[in-house]
N, C-alpha and C. Protein backbone atom coordinates (compact mmCIF):
# COMPACT_ATOMS: atom_id res chain seq x y z
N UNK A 1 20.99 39.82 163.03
CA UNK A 1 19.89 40.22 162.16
C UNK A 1 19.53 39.11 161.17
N UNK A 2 20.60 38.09 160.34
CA UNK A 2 20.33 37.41 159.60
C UNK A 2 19.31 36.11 160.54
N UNK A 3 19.71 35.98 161.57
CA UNK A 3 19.29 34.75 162.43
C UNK A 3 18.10 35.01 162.67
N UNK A 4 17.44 36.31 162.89
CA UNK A 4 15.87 36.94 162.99
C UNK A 4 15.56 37.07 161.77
N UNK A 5 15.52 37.15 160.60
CA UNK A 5 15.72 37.08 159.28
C UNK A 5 14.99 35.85 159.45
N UNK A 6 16.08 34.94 159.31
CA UNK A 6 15.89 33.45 159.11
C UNK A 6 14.45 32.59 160.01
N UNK A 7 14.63 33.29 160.98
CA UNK A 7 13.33 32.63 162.04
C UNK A 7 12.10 33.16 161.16
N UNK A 8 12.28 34.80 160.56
CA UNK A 8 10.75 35.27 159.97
C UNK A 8 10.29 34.32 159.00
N UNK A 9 11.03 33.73 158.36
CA UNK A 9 11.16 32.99 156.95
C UNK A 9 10.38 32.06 157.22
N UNK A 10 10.70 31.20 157.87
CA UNK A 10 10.61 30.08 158.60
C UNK A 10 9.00 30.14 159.51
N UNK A 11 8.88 31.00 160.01
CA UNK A 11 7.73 31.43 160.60
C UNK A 11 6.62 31.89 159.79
N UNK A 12 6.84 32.49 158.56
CA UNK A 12 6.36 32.37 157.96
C UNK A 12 5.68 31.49 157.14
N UNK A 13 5.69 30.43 157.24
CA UNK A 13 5.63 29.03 156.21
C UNK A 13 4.73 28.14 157.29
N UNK A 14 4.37 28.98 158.28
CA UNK A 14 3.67 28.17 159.07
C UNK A 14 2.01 28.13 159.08
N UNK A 15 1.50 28.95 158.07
CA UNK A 15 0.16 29.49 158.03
C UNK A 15 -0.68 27.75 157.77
N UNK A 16 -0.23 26.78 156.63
CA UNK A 16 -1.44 25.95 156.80
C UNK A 16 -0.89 24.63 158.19
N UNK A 17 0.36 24.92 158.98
CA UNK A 17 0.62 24.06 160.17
C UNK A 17 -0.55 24.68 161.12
N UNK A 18 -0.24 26.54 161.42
CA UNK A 18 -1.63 26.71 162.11
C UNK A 18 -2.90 26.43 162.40
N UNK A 19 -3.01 26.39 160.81
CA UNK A 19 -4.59 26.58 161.04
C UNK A 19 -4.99 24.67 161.21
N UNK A 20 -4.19 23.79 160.88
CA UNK A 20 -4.31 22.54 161.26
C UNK A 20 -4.54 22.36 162.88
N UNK A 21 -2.80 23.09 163.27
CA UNK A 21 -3.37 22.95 164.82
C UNK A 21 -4.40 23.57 165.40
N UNK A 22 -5.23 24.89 164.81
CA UNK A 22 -6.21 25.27 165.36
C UNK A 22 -7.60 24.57 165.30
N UNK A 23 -7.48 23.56 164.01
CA UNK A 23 -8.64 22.65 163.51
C UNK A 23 -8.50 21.71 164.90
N UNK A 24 -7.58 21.09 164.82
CA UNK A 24 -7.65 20.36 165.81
C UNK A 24 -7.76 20.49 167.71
N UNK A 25 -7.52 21.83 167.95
CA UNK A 25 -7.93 22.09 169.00
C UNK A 25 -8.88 22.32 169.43
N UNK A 26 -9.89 22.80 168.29
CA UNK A 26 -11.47 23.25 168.03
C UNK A 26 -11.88 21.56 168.39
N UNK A 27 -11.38 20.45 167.25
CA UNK A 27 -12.36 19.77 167.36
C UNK A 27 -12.04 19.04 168.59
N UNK A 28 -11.07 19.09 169.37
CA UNK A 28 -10.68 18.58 170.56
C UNK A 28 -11.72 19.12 171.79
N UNK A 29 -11.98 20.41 171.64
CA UNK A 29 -13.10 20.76 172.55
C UNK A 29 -14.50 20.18 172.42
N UNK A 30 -15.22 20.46 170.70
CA UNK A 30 -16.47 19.83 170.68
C UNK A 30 -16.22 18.43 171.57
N UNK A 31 -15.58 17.45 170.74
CA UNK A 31 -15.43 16.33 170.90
C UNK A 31 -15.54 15.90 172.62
N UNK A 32 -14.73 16.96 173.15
CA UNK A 32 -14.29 15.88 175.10
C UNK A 32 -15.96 16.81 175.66
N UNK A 33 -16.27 18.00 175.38
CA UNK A 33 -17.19 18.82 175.93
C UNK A 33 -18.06 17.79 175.56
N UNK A 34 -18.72 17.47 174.38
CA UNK A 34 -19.87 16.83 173.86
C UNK A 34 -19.66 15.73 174.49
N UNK A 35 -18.91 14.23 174.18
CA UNK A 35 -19.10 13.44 175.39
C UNK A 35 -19.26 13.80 176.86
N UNK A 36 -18.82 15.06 177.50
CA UNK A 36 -18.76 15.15 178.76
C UNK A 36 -20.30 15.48 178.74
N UNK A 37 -21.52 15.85 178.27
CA UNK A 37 -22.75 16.29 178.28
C UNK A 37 -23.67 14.71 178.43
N UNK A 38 -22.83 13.90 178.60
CA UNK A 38 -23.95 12.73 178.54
C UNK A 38 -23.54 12.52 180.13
N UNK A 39 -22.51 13.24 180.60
CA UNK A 39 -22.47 12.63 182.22
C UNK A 39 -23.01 13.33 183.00
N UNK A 40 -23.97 13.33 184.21
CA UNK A 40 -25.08 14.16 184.97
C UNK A 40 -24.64 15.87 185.52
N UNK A 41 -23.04 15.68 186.07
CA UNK A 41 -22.49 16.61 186.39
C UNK A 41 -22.34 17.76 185.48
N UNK A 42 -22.40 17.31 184.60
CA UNK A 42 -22.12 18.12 183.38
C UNK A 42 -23.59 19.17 182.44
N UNK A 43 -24.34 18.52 182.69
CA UNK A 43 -25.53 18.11 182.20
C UNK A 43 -26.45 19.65 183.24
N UNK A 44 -26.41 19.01 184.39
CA UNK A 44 -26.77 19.78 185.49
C UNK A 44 -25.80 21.46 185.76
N UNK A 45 -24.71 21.58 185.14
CA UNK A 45 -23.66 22.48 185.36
C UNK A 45 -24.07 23.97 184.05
N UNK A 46 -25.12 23.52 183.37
CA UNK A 46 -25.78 24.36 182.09
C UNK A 46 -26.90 24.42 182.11
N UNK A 47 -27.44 24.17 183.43
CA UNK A 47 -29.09 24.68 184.03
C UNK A 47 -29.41 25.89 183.68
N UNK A 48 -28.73 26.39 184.63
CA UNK A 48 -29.17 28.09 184.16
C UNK A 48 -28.74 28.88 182.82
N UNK A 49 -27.80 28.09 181.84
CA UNK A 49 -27.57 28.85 181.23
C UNK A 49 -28.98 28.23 180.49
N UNK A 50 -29.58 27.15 179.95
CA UNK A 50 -30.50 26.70 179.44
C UNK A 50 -31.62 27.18 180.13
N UNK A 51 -31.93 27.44 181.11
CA UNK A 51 -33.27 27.81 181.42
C UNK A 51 -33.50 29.01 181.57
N UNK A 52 -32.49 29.82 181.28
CA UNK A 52 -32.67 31.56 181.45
C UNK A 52 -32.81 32.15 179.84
N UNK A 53 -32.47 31.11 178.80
CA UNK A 53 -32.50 31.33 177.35
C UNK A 53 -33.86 31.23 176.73
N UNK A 54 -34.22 32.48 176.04
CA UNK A 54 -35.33 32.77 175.62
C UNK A 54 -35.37 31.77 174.37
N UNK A 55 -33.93 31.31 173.87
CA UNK A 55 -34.70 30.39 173.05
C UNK A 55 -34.25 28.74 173.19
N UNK A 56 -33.80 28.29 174.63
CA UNK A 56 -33.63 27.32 174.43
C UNK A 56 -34.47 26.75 175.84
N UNK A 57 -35.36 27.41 176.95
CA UNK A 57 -35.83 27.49 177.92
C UNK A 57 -36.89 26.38 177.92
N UNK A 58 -37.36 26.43 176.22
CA UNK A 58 -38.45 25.46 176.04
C UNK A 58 -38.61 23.78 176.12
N UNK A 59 -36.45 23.66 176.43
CA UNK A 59 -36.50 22.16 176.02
C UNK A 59 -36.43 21.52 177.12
N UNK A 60 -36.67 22.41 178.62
CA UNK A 60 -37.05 21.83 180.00
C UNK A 60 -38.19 22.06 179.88
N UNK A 61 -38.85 20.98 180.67
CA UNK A 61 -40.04 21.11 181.49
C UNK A 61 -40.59 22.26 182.51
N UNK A 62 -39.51 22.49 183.29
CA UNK A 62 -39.58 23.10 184.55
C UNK A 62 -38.64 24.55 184.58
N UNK A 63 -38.55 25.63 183.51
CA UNK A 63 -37.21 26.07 183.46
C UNK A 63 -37.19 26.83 184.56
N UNK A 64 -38.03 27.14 185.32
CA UNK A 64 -38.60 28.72 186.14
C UNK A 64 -37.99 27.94 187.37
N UNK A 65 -37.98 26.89 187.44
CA UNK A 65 -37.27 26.05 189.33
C UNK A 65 -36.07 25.72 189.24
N UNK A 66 -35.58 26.03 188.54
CA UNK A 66 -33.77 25.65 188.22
C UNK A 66 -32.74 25.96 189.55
N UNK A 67 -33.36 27.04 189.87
CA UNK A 67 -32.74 27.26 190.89
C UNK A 67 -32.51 26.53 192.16
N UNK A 68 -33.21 26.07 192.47
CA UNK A 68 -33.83 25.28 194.25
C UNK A 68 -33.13 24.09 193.93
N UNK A 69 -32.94 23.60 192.15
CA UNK A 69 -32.26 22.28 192.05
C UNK A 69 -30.92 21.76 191.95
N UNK A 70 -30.24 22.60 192.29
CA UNK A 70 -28.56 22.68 191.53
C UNK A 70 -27.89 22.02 192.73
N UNK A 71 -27.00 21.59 192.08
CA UNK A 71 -26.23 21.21 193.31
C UNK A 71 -24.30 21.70 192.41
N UNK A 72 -23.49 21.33 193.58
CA UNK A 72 -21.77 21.45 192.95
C UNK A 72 -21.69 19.89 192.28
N UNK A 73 -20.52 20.54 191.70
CA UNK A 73 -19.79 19.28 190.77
C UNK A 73 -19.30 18.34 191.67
N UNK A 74 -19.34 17.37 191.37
CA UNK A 74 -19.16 16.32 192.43
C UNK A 74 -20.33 15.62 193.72
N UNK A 75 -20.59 16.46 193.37
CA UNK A 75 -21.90 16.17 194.42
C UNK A 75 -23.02 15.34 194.12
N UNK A 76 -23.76 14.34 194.96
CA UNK A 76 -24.80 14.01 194.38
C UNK A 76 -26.19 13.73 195.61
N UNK A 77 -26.67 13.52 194.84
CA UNK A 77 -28.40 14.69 195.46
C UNK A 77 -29.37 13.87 194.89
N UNK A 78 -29.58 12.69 195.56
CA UNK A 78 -30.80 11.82 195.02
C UNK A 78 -31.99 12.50 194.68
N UNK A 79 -32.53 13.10 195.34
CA UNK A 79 -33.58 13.93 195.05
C UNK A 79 -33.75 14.86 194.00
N UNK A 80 -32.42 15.60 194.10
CA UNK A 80 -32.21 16.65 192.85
C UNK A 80 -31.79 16.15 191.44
N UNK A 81 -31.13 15.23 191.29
CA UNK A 81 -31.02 14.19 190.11
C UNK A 81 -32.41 13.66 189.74
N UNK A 82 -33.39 13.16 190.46
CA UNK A 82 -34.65 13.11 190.32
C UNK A 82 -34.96 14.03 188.94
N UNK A 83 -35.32 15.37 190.17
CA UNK A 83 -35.96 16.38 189.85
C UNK A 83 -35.17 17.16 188.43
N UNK A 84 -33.99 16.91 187.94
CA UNK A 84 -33.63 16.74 186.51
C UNK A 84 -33.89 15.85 186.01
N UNK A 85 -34.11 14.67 186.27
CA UNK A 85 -34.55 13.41 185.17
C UNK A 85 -35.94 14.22 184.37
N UNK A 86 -36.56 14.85 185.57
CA UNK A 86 -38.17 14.90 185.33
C UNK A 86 -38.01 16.28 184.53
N UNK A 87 -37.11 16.95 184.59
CA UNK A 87 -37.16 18.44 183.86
C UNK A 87 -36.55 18.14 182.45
N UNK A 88 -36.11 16.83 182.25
CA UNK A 88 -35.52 16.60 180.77
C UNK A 88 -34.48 17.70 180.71
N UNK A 89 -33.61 17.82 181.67
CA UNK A 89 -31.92 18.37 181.78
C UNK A 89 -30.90 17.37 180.67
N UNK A 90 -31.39 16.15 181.18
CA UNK A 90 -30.10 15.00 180.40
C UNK A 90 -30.69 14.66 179.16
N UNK A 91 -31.92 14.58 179.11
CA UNK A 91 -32.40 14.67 177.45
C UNK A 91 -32.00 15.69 176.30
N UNK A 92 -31.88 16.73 177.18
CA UNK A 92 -31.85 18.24 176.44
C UNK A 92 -29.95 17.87 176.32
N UNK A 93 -29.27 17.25 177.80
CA UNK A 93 -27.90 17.66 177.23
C UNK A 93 -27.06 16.28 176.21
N UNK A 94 -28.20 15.79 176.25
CA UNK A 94 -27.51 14.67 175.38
C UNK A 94 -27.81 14.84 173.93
N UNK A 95 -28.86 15.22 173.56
CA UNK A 95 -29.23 15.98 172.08
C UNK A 95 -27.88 16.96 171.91
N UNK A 96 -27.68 18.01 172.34
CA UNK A 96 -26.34 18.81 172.73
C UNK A 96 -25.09 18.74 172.66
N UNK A 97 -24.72 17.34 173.24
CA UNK A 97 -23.95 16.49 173.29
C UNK A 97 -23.46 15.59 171.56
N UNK A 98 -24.23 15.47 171.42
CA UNK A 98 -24.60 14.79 170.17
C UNK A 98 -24.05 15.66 169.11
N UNK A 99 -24.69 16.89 168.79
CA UNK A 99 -24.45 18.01 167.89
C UNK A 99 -22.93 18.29 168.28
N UNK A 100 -22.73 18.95 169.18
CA UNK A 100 -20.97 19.11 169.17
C UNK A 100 -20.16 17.68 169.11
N UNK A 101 -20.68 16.63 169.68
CA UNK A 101 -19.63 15.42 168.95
C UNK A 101 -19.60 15.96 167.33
N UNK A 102 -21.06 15.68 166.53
CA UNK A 102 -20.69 15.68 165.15
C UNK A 102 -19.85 17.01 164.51
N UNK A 103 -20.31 18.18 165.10
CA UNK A 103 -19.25 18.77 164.43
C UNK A 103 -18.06 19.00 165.19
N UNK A 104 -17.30 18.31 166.03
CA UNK A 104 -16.10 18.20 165.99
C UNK A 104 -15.68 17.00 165.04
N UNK A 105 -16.80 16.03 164.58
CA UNK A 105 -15.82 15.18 163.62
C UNK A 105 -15.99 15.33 162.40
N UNK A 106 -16.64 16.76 162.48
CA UNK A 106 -17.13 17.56 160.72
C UNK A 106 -15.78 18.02 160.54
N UNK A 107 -15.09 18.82 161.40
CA UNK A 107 -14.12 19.68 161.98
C UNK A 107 -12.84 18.55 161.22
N UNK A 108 -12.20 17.73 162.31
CA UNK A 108 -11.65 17.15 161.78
C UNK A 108 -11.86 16.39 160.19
N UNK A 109 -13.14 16.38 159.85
CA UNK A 109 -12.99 15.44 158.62
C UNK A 109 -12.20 16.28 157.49
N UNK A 110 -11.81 17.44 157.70
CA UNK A 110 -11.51 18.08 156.64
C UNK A 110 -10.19 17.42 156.02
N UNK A 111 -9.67 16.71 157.00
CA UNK A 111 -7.97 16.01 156.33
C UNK A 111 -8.80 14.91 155.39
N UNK A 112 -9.73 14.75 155.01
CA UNK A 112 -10.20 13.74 154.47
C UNK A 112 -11.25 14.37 153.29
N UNK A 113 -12.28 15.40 153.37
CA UNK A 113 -12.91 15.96 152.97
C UNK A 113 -12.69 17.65 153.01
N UNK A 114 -12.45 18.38 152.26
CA UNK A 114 -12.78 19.55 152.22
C UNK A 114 -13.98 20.26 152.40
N UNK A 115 -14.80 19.79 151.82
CA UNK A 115 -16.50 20.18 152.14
C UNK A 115 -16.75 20.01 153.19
N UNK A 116 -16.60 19.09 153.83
CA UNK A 116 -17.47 18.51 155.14
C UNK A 116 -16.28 19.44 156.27
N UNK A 117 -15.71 19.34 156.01
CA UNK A 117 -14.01 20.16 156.89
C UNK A 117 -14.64 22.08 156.96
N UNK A 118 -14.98 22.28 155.43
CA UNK A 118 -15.71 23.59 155.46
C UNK A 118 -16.92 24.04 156.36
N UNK A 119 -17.67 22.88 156.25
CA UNK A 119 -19.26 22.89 157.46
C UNK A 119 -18.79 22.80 158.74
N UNK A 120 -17.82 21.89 158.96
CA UNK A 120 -17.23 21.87 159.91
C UNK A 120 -17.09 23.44 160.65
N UNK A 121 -16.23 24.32 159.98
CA UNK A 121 -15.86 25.17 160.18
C UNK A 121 -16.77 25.83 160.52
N UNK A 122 -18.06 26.18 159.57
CA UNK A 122 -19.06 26.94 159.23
C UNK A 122 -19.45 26.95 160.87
N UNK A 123 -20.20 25.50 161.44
CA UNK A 123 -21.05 25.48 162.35
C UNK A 123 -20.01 25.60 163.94
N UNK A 124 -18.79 25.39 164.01
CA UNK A 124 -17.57 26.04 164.81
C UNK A 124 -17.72 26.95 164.95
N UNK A 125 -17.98 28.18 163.81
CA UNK A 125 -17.80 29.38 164.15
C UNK A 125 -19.75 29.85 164.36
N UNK A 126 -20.48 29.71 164.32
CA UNK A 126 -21.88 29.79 164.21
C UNK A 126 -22.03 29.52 166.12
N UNK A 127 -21.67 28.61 166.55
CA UNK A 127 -21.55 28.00 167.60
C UNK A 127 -21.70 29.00 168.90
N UNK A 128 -20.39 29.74 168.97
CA UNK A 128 -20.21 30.41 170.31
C UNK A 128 -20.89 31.58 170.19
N UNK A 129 -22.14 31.89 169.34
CA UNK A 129 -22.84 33.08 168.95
C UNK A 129 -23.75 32.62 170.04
N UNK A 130 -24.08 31.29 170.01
CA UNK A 130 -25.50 30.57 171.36
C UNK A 130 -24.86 30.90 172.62
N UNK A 131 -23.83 30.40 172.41
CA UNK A 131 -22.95 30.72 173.73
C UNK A 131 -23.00 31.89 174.66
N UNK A 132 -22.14 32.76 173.76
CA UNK A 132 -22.16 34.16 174.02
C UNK A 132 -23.04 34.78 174.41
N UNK A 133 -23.99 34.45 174.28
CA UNK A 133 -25.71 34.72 174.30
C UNK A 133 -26.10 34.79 175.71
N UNK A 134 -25.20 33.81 175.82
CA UNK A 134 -25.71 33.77 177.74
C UNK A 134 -25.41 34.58 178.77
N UNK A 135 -24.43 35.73 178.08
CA UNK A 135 -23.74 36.39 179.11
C UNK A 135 -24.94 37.67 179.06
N UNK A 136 -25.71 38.06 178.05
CA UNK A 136 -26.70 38.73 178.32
C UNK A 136 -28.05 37.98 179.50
N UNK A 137 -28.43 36.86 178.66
CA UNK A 137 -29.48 36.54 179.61
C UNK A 137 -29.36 35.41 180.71
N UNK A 138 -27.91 35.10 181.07
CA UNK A 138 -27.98 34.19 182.40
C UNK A 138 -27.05 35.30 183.48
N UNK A 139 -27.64 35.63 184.61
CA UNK A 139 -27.40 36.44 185.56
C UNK A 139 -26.19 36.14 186.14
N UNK A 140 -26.21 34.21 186.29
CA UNK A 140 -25.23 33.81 186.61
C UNK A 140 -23.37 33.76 186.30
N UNK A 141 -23.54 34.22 185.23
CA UNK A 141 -22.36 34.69 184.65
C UNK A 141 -21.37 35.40 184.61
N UNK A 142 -22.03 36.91 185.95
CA UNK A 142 -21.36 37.79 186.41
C UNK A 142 -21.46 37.48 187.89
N UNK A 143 -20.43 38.22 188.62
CA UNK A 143 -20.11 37.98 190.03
C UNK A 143 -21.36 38.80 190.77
N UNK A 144 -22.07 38.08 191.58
CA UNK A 144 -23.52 38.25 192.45
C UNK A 144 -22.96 39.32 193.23
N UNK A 145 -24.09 40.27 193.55
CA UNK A 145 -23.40 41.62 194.89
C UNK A 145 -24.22 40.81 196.14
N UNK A 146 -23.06 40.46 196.27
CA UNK A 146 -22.87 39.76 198.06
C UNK A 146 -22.26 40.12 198.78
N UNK A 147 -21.80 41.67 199.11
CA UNK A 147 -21.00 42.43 199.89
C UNK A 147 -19.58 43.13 199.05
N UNK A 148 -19.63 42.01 198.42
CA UNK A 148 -17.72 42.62 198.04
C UNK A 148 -18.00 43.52 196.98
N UNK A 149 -17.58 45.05 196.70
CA UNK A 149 -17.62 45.53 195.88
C UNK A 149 -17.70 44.94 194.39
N UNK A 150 -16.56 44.22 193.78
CA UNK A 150 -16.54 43.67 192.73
C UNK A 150 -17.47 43.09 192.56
N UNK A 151 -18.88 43.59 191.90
CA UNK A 151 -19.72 42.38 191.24
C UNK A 151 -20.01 42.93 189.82
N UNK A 152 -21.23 42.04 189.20
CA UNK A 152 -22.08 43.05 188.00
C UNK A 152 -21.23 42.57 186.76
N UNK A 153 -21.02 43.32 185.80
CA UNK A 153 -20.23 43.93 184.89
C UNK A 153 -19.40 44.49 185.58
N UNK A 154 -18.30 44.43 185.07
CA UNK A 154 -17.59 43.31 183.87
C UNK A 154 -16.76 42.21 184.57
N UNK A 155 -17.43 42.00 186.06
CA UNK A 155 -16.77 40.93 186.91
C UNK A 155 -17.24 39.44 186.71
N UNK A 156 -16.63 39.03 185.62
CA UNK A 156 -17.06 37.49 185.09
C UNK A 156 -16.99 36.48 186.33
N UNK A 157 -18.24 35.66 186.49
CA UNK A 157 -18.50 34.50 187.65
C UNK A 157 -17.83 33.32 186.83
N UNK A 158 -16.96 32.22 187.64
CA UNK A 158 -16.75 30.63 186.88
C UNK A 158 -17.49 30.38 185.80
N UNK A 159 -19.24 30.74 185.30
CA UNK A 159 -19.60 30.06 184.31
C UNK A 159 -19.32 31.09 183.15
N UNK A 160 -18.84 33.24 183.52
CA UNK A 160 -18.77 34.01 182.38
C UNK A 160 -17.48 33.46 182.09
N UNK A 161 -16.35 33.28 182.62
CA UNK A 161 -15.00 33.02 182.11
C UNK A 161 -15.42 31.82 181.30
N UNK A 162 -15.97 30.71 181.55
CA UNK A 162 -15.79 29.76 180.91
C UNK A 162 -16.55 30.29 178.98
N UNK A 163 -17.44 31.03 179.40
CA UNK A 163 -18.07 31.15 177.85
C UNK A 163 -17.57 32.30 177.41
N UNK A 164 -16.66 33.37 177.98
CA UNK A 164 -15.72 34.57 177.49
C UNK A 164 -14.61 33.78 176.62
N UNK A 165 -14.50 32.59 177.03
CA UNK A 165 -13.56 31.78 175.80
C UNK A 165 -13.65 30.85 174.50
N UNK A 166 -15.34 31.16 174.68
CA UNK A 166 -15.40 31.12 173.00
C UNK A 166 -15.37 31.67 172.11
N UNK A 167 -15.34 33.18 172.73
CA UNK A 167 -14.88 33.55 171.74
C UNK A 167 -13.25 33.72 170.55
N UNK A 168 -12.82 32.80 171.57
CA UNK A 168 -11.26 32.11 170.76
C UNK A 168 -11.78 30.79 169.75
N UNK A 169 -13.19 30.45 170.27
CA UNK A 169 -13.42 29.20 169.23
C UNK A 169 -13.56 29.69 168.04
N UNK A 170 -14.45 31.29 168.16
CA UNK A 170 -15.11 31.38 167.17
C UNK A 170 -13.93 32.23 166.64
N UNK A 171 -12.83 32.87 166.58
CA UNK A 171 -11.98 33.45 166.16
C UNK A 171 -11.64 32.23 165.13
N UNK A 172 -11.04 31.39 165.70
CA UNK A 172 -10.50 29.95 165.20
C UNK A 172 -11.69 29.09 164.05
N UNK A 173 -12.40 29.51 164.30
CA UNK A 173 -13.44 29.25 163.28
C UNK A 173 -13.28 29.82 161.79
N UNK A 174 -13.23 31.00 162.23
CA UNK A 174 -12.96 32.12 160.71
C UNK A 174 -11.73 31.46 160.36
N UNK A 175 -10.39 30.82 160.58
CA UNK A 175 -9.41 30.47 160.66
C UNK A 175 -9.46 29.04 159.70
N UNK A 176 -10.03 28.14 160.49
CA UNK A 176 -10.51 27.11 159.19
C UNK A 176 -11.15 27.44 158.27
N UNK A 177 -12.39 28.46 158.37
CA UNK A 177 -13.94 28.48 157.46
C UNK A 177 -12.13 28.73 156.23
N UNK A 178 -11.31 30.13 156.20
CA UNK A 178 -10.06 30.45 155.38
C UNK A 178 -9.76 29.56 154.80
N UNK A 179 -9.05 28.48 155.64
CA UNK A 179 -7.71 27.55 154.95
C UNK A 179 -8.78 26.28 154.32
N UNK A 180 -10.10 26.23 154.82
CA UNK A 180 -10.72 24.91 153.89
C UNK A 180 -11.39 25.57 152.33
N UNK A 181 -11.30 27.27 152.28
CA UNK A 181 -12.20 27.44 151.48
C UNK A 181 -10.61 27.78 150.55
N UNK A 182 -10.07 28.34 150.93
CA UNK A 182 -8.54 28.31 150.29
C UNK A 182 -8.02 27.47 149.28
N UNK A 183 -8.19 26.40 150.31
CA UNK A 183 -7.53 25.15 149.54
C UNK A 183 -8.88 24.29 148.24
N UNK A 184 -9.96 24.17 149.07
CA UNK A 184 -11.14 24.12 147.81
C UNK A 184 -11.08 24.96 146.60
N UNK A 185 -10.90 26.42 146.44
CA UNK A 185 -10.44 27.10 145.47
C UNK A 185 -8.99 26.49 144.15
N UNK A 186 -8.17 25.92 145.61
CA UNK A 186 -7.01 25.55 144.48
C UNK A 186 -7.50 24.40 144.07
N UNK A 187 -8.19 23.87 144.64
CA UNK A 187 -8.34 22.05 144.04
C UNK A 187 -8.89 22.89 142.69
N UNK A 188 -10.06 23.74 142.37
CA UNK A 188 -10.51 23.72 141.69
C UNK A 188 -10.00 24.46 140.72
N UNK A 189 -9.08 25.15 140.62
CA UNK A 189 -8.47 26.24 139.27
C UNK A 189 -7.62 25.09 138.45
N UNK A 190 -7.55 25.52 137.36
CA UNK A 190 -6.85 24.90 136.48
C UNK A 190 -6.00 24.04 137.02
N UNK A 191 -5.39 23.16 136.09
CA UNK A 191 -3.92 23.01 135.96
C UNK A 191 -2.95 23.66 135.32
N UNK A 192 -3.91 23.95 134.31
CA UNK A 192 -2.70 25.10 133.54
C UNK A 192 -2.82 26.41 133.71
N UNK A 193 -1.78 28.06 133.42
CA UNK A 193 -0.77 27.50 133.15
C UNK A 193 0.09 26.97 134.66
N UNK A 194 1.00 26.63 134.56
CA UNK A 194 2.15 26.22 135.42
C UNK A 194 1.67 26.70 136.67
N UNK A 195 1.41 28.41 136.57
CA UNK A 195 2.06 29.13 137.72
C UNK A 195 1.24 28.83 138.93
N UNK A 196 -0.31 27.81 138.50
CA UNK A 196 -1.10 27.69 139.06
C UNK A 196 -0.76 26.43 139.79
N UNK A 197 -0.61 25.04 138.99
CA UNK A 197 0.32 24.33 139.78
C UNK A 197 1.33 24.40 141.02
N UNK A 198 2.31 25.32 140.43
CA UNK A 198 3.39 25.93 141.67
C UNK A 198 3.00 26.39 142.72
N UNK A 199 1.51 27.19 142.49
CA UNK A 199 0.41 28.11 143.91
C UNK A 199 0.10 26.77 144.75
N UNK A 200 -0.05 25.95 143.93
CA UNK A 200 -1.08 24.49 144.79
C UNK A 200 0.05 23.83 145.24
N UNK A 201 1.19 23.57 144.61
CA UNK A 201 2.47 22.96 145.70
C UNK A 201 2.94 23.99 146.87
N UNK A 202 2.62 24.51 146.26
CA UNK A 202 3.47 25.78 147.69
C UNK A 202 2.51 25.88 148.40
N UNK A 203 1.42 25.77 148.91
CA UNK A 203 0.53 26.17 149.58
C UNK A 203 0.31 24.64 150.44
N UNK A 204 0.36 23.56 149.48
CA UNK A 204 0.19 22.20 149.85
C UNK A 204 1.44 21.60 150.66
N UNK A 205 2.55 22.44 150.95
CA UNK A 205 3.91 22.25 151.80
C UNK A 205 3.70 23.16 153.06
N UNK A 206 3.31 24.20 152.72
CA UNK A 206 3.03 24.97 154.24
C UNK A 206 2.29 24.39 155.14
């Protein structure tokens, strides 16, 4: 009992190691996702979720032919690479691209900045709300009825699993928006008396 005791203790003291490692796993995603949006495969792999979005449909040319143009990952399709150059697919995912680089290095800046570490957070958790979004209006998201019973709701297709897991970003979001607004609070209370000091070391060791 003392040895489970001792682990709670101990486990306990882990709240600002967490939420560090959760900062950093967040910004580990913007960061490799957002560079990965400047490469074609990638780019082309968020067709439909972009062209079935009532509010982001506008930043193709062509959103209504998305379909006829797709090809798999790995694959390449002179013609159909074309026919995204011309629909402004890689324009749209490099703007995209761009925005999640910066706030993954909003994200991280917080070991350096608190404010900017806070926005960070802010637009982390703001984020997988666009996301999420898609599982209403991209069709593609649930498993197609192509014979096998399992389709529809609530049978997530490769692209619903992939965006059913932001919502761990955005969990992890509320998680920083906490520990940056936390710690901004202590920067700012007194120094005196004492007991306030002692709050800001103890909190500044966890």
């Amino acid at each position: 009992m003392n040895l489970y005791t001792d682990f709670l203790r101990v486990a306990s003291r882990g709240e600002g190691l967490g939420a560090n490692l959760v900062r950093i796993a967040i910004a580990i995603v913007f960061l490799w996702i957002g560079a990965l949006k400047f490469v074609p495969y990638e780019a082309d792999s968020i067709t439909p979720l972009v062209a079935q979005s009532p509010v982001m449909e506008f930043f193709y040319e062509h959103p209504k032919e998305y379909a006829q143009h797709m090809t798999k990952e790995g694959q390449l399709v002179p013609e159909q690479r074309q026919w995204q150059q011309a629909n402004n697919t890689y324009g749209f995912s490099r703007g995209l691209g761009t925005l999640e680089i910066i706030i993954g290095l909003l994200v991280l800046s917080n070991f350096v900045s608190r404010n900017l570490g806070l926005l960070g957070g802010v637009l982390s958790f703001l984020t997988p709300f666009v996301t999420l979004s898609f599982l209403i209006t991209t069709p593609e998201t649930w498993v197609p009825a192509l014979g096998d019973a399992q389709h529809g709701f609530p049978f997530l297709s490769e692209h619903g699993r992939l965006i059913i897991k932001d919502t761990v970003i955005l969990a992890g979001g509320v998680v920083i928006i906490a520990d940056s607004a936390k710690r901004l609070l202590l920067e700012r209370a007194p120094l005196t008396p004492s007991g306030v000091r002692s709050l800001l070391a103890k909190h500044t060791q966890s």
